[in-house]
Protein backbone atom coordinates (compact mmCIF):
# COMPACT_ATOMS: atom_id res chain seq x y z
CA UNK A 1 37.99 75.78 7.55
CA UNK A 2 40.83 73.37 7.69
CA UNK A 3 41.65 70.46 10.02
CA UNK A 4 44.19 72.69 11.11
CA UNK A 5 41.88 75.52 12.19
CA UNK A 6 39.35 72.78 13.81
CA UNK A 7 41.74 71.35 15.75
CA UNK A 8 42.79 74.85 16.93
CA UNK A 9 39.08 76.01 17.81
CA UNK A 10 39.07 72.44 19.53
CA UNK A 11 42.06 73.02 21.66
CA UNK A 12 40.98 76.50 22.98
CA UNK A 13 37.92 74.94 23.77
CA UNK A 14 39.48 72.66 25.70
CA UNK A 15 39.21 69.41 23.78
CA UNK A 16 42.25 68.52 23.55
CA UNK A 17 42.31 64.79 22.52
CA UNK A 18 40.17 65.88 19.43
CA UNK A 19 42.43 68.43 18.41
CA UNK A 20 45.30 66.03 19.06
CA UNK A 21 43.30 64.00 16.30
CA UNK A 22 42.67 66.54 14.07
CA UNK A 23 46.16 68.26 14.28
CA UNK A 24 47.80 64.46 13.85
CA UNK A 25 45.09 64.25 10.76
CA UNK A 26 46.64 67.10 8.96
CA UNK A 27 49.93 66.26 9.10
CA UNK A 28 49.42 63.25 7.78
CA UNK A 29 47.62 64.55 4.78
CA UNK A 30 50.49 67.65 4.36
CA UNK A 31 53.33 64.84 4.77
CA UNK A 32 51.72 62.97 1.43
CA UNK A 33 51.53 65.89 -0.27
CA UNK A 34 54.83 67.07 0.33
CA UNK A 35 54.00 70.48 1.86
CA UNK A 36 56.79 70.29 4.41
CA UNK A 37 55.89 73.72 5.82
CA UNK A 38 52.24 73.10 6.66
CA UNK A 39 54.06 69.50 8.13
CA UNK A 40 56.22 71.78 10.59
CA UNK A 41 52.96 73.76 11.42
CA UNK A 42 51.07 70.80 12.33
CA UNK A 43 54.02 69.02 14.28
CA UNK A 44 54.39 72.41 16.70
CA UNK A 45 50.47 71.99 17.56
CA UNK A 46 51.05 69.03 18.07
CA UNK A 47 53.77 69.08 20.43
CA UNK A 48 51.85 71.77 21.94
CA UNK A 49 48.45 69.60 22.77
CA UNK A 50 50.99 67.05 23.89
CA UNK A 51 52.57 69.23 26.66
CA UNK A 52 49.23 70.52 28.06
CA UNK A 53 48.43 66.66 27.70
CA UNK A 54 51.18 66.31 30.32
CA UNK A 55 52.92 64.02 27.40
CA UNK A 56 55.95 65.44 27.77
CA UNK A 57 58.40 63.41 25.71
CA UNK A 58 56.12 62.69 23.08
CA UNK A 59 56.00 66.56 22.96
CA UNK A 60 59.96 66.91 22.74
CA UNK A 61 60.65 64.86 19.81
CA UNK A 62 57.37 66.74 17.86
CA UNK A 63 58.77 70.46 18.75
CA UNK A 64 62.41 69.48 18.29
CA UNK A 65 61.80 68.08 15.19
CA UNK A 66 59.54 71.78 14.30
CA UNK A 67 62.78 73.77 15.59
CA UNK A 68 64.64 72.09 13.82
CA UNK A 69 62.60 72.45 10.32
CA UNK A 70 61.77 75.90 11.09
CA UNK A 71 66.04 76.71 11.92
CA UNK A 72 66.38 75.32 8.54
CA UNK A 73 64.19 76.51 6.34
CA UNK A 74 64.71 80.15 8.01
CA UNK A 75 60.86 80.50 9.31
CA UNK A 76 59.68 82.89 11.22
CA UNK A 77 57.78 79.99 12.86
CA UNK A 78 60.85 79.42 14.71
CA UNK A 79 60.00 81.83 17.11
CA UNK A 80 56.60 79.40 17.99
CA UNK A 81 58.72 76.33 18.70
CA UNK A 82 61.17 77.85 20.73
CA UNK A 83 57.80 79.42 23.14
CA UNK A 84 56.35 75.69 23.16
CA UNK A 85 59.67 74.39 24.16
CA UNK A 86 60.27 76.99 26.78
CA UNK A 87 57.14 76.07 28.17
CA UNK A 88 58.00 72.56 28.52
CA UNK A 89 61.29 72.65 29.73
CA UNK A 90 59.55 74.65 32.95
CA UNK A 91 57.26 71.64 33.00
CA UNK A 92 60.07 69.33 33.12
CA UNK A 93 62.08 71.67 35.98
CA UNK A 94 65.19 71.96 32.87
CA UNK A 95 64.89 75.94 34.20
CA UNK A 96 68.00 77.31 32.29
CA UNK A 97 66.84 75.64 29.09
CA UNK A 98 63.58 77.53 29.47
CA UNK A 99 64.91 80.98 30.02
CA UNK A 100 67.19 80.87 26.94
CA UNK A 101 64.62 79.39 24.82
CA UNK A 102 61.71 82.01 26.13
CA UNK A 103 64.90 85.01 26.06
CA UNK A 104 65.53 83.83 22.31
CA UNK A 105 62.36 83.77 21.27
CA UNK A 106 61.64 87.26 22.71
CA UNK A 107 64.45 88.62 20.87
CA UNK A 108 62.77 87.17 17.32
CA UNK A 109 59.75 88.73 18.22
CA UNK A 110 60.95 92.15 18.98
CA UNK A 111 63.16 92.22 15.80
CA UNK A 112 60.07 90.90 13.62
CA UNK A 113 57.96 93.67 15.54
CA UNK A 114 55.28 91.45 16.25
CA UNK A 115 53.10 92.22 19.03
CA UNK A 116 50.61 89.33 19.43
CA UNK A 117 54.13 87.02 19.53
CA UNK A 118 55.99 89.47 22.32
CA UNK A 119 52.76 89.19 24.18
CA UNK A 120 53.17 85.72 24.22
CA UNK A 121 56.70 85.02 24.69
CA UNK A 122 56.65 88.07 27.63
CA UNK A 123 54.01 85.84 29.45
CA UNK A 124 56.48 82.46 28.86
CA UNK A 125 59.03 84.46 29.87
CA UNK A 126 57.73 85.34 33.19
CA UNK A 127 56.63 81.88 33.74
CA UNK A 128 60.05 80.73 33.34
CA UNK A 129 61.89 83.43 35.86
CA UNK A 130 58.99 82.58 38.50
CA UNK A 131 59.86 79.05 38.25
CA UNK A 132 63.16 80.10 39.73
CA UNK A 133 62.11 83.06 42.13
CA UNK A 134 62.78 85.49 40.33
CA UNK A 135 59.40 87.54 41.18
CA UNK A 136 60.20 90.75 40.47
CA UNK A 137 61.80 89.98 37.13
CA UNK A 138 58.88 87.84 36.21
CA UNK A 139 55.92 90.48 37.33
CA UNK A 140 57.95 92.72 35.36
CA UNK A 141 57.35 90.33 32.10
CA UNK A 142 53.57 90.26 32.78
CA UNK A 143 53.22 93.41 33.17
CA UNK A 144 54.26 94.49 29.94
CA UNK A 145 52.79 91.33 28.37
CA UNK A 146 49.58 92.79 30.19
CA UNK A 147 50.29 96.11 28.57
CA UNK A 148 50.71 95.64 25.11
CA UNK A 149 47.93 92.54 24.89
CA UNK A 150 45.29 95.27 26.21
CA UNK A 151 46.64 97.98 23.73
CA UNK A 152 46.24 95.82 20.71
CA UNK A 153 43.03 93.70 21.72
CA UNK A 154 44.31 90.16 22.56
CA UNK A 155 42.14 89.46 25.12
CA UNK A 156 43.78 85.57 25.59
CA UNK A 157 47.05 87.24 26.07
CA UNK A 158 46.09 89.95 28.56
CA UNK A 159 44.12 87.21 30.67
CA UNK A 160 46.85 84.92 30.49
CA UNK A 161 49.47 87.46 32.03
CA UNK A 162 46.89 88.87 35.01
CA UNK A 163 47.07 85.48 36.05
CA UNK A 164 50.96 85.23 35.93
CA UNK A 165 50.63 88.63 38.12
CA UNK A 166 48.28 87.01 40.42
CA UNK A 167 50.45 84.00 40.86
CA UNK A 168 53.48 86.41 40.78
CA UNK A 169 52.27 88.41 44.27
CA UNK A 170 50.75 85.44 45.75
CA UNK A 171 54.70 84.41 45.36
CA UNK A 172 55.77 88.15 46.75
CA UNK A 173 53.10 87.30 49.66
CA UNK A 174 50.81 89.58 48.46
CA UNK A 175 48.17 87.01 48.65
CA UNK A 176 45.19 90.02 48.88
CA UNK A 177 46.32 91.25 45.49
CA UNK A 178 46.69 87.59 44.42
CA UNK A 179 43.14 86.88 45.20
CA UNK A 180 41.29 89.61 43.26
CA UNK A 181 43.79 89.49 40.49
CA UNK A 182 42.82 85.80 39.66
CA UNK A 183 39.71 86.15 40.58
CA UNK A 184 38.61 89.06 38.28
CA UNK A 185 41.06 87.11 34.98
CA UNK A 186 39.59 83.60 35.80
CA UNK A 187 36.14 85.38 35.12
CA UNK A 188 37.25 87.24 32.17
CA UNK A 189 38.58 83.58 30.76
CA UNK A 190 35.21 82.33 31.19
CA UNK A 191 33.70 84.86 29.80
CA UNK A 192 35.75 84.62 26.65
CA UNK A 193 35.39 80.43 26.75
CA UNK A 194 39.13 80.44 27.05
CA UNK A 195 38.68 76.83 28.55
CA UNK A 196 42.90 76.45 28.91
CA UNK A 197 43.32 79.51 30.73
CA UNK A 198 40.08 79.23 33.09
CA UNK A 199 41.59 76.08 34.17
CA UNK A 200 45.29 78.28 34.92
CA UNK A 201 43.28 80.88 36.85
CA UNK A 202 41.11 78.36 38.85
CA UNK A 203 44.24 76.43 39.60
CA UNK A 204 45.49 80.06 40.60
CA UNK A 205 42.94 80.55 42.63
CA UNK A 206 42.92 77.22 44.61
CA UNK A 207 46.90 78.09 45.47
CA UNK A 208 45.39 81.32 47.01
CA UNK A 209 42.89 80.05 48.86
CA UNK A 210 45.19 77.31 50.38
CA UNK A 211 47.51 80.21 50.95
CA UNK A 212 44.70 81.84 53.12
CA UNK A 213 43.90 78.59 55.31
CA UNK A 214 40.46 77.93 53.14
CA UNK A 215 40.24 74.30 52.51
CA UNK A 216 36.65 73.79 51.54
CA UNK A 217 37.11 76.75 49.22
CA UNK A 218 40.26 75.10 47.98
CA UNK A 219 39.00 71.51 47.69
CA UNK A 220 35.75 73.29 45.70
CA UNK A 221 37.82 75.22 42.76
CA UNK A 222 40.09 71.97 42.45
CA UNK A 223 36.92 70.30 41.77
CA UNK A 224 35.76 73.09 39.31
CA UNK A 225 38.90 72.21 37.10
CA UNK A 226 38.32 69.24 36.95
CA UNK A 227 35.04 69.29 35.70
CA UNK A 228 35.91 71.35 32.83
CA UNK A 229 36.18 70.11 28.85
CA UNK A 230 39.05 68.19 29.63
CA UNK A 231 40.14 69.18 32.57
CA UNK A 232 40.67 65.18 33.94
CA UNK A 233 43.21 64.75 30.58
CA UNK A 234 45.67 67.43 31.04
CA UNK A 235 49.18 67.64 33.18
CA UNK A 236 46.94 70.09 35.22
CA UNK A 237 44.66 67.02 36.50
CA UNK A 238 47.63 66.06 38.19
CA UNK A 239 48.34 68.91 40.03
CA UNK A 240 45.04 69.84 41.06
CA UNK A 241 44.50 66.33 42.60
CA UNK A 242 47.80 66.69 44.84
CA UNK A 243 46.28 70.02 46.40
CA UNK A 244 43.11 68.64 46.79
CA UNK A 245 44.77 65.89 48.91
CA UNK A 246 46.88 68.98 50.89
CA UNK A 247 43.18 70.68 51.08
CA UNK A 248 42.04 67.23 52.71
CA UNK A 249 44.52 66.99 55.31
CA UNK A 250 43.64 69.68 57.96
CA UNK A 251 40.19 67.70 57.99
CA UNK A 252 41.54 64.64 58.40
CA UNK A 253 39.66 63.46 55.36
CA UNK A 254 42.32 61.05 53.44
CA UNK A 255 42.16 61.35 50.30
CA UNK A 256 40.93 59.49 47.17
């Protein structure tokens, strides 16, 4: 097993400074020996632990610099770095430049006829379009991510676009459908010791139960993310602590 594939059994573990290590390791090693295509590899992780690291510019210049290698040399690895960037431009609020990265990148992976990548970039896709209310268009997108990650057996996939549903109708105010929806993929992540997205479908979950006026429940899945591998590193810790201090206020408790 290479440092590579540690550092990727690391990161869906959720250990992501380690796999920032190992990833960073690698490259180094490919740079001396001139393997510039294992480099661009390596740099795309990278730039990938770096965004869920909520390191966002650090992350830029890594998958810009991957794009840009992958453009060049005519990879289909392209398609990767324009899904990581999509997902950080919705990070960073830079909405249109998601959508035409995620729309690009869907395009590649329809024309390649790869189904593990549509999955993928379907799910991105519907991130992106939610970001900017577009609910429909975005259920629509996990839906069919949902569809064709079931048919062909990518569990990560299919759990990572019922979540994108459940967050979808809790948007439509179909907060019911939003409750069992993340409820059922948040155990299904767990179950699979899909650290990344257990922390997406608790976070999921805590929305929901704020949604339905249920603080303590609220305030007691924020704290579930936070214990997990990692869960106090990533842009997510963030996030989670802001609704826990919205959870606090109807008690009066201020927060920490």
């Amino acid at each position: 097993m290479t440092l590579n594939d540690f550092g990727t059994l690391c990161h869906d573990r959720g250990q992501l400074t380690k796999a920032l290590r190992l990833f960073s390791e690698a490259m180094e090693i490919n740079e001396r020996l001139g393997y510039a295509t294992s480099v661009t590899v390596n740099r795309n992780n990278i730039g990938m632990v770096l965004r869920q690291l909520g390191r966002f510019e650090a992350a830029r210049g890594h998958l810009m610099q991957a794009l840009s290698a992958n453009r060049k040399s005519g990879s289909p690895d392209v398609l990767a770095s324009l899904d990581e960037l999509s997902q950080l431009h919705a990070h960073l609020g830079e909405h249109s430049q998601a959508l035409n990265a995620a729309r690009e990148a869907l395009v590649l992976a329809r024309s390649s006829h790869d189904p593990r990548a549509e999955a993928a970039v379907l799910g991105t896709l519907g991130d992106a379009l939610l970001a900017v209310g577009r609910v429909d268009e975005a259920r629509e997108c996990f839906r069919d991510a949902e569809g064709i990650a079931t048919k062909c057996s990518y569990a990560f996939y299919a759990i990572r676009a019922r979540i994108g549903l459940a967050r979808a109708d809790l948007a439509a105010g179909l907060v019911e459908s939003a409750e069992t929806i993340a409820a059922q993929a948040t155990a299904a992540a767990k179950a699979q010791g899909y650290t990344s997205l257990e922390s997406e479908g608790l976070l999921a979950m805590a929305r929901i139960q704020l949604a339905l006026h249920n603080p303590d429940r609220t305030m007691q899945l924020c704290h579930e993310i936070l214990r997990l591998p990692g869960g106090e590193e990533t842009y997510q810790a963030a996030i989670t602590r802001r609704l826990l201090e919205t959870a606090l206020e109807p008690a009066g408790t201020p927060p920490n």
